[in-house]
N, C-alpha and C. Protein backbone atom coordinates (compact mmCIF):
# COMPACT_ATOMS: atom_id res chain seq x y z
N UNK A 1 80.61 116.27 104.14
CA UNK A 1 81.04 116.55 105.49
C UNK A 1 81.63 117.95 105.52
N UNK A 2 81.42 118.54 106.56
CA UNK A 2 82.16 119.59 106.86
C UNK A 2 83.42 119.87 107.08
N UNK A 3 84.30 120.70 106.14
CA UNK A 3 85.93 120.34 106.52
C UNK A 3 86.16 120.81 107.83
N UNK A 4 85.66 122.20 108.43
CA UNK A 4 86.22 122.30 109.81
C UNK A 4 84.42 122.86 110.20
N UNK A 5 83.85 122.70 111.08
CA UNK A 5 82.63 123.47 111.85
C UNK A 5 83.00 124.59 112.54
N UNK A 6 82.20 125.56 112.47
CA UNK A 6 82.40 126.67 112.69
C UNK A 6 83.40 127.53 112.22
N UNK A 7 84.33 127.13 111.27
CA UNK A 7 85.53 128.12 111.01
C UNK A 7 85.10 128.32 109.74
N UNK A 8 85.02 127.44 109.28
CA UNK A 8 84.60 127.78 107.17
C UNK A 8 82.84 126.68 106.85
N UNK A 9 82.33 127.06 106.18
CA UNK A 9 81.37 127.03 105.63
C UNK A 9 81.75 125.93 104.35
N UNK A 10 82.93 125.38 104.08
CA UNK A 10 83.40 124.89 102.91
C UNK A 10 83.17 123.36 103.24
N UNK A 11 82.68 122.49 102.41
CA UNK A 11 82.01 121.29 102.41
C UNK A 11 82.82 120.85 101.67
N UNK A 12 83.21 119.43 101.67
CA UNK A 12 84.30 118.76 100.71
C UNK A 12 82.86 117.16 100.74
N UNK A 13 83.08 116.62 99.40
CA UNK A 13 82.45 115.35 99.18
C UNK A 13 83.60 114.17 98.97
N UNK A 14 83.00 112.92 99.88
CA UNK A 14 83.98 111.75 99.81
C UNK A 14 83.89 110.91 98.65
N UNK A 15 84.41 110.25 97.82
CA UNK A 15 83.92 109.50 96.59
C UNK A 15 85.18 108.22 96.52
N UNK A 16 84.07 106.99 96.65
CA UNK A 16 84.82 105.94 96.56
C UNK A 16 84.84 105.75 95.01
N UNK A 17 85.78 105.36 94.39
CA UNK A 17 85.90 104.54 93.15
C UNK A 17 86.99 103.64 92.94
N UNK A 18 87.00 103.19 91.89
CA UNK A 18 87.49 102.18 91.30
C UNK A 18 88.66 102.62 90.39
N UNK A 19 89.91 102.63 90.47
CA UNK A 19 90.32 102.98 88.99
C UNK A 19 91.78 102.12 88.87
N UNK A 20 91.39 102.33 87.31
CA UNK A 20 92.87 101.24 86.35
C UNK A 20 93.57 102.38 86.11
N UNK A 21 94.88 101.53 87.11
CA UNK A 21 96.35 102.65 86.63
C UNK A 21 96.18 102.55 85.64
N UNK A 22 96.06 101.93 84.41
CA UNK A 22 96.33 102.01 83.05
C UNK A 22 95.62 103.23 82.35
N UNK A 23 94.53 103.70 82.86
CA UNK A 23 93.77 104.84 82.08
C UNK A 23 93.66 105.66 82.70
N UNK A 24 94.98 106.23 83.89
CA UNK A 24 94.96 107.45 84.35
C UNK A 24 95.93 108.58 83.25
N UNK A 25 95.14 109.71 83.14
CA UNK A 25 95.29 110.64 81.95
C UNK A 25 96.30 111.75 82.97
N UNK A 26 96.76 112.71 82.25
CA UNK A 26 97.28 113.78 82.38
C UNK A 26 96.02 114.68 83.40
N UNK A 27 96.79 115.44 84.42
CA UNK A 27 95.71 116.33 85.32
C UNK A 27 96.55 117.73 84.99
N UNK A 28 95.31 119.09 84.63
CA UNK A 28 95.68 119.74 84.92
C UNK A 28 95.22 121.00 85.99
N UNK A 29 96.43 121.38 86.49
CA UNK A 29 95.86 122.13 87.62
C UNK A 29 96.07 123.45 87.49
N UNK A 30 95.81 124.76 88.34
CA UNK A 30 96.23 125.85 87.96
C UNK A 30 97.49 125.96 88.39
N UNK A 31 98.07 127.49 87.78
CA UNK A 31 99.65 127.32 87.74
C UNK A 31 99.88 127.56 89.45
N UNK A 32 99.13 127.83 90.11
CA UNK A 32 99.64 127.96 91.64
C UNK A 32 98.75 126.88 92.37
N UNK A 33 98.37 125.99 91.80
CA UNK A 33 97.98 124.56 92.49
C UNK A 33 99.52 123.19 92.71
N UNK A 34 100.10 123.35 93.27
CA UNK A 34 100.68 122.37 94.01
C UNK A 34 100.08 121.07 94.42
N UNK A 35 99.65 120.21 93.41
CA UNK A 35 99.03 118.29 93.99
C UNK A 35 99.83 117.65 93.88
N UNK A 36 99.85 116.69 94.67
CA UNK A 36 100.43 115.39 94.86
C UNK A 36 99.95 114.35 94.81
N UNK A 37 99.43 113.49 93.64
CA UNK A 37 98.45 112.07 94.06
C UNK A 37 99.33 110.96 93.54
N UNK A 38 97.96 110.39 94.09
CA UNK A 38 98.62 108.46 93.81
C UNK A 38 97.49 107.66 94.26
N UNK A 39 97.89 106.62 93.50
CA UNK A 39 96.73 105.61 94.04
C UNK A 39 97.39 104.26 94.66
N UNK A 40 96.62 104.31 95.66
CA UNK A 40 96.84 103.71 96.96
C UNK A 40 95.56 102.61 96.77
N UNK A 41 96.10 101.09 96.95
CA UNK A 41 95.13 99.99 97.52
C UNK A 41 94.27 100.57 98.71
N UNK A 42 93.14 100.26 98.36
CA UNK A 42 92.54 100.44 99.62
C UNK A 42 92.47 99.49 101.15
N UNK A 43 93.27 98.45 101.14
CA UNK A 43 93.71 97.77 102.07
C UNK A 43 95.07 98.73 102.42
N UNK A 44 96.32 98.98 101.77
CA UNK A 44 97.47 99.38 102.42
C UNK A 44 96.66 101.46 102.91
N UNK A 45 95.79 101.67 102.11
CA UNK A 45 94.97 102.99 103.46
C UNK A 45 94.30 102.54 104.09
N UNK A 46 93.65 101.54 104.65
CA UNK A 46 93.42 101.38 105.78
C UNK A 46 94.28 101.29 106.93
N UNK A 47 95.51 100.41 106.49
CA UNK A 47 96.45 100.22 107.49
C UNK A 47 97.12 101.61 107.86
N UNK A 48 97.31 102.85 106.74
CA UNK A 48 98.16 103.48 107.31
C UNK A 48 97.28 104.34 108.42
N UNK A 49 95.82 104.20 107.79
CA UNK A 49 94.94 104.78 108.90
C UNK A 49 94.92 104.43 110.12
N UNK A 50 95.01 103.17 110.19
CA UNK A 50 95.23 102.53 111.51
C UNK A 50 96.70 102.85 112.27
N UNK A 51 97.45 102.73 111.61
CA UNK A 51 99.19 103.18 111.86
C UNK A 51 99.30 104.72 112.51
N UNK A 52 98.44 105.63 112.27
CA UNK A 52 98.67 106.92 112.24
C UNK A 52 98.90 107.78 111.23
N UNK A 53 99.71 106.83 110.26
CA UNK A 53 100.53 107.25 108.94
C UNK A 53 99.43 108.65 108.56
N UNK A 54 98.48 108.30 108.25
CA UNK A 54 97.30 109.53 107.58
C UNK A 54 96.69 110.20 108.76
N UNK A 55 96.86 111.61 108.89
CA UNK A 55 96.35 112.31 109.67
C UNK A 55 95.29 113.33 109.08
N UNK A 56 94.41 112.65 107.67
CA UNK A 56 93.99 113.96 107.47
C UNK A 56 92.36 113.55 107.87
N UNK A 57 91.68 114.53 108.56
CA UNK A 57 90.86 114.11 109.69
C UNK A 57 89.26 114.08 108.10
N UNK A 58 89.39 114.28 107.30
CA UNK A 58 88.51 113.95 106.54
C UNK A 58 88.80 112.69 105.58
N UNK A 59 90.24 112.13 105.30
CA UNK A 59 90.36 110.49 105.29
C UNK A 59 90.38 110.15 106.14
N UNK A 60 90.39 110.54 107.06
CA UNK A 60 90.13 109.17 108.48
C UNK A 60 88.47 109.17 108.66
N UNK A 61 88.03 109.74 108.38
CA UNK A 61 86.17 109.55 108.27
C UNK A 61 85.53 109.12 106.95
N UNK A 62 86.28 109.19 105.68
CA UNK A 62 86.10 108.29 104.78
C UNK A 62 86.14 106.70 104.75
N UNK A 63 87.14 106.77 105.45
CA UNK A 63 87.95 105.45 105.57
C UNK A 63 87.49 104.69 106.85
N UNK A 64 86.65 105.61 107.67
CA UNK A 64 85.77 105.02 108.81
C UNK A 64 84.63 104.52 108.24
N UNK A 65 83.92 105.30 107.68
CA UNK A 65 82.54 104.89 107.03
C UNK A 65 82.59 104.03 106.10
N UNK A 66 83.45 103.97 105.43
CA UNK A 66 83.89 103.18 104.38
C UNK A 66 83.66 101.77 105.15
N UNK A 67 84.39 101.52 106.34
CA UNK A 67 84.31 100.09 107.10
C UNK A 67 83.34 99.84 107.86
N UNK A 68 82.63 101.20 108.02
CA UNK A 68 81.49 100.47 108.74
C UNK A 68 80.54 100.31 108.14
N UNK A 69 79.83 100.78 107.21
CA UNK A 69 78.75 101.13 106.18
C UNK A 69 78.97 100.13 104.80
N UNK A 70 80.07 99.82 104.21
CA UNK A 70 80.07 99.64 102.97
C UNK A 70 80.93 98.69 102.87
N UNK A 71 81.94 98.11 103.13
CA UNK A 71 83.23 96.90 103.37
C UNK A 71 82.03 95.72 103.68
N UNK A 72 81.50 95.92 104.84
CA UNK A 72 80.83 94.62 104.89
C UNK A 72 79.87 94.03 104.37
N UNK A 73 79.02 95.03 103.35
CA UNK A 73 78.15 94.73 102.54
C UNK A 73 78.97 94.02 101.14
N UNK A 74 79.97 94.17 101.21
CA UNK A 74 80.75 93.51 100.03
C UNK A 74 81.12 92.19 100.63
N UNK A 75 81.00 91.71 102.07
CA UNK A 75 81.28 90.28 102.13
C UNK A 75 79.69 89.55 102.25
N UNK A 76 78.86 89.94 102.12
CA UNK A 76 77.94 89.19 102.90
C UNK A 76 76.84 88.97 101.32
């Protein structure tokens, strides 16, 4: 997806996975990279999506497609 149209040319990719807190390793970033992560259930991000809580307009289209495309193929 496109992060903004028409302003930047810069493409970001969405990637669902799977992961065990237990085998998350050390990240390193450059010395003027500032991250913040965590891993979040993917039920309590949906809700905050729904809440407002997350405003970032490329998780809220992950997390859209995610429910319409791919959630329900896991119940059926």
């Amino acid at each position: 997806m496109m992060a903004s149209e028409g302003f930047t040319n810069e493409r970001i990719t969405a990637v669902l996975a799977t992961i065990d807190p237990q085998q998350r390793t050390d990240r390193h970033f450059d010395h003027d990279e500032f991250v913040a992560t965590s891993l979040v259930p993917m039920d309590d991000l949906i809700e905050a999506v729904r809440d407002g809580e997350v405003t970032s307009s490329q998780t809220i289209a992950a997390v859209s497609y995610y429910l319409a495309f791919i959630a329900h193929r896991d119940t059926n």
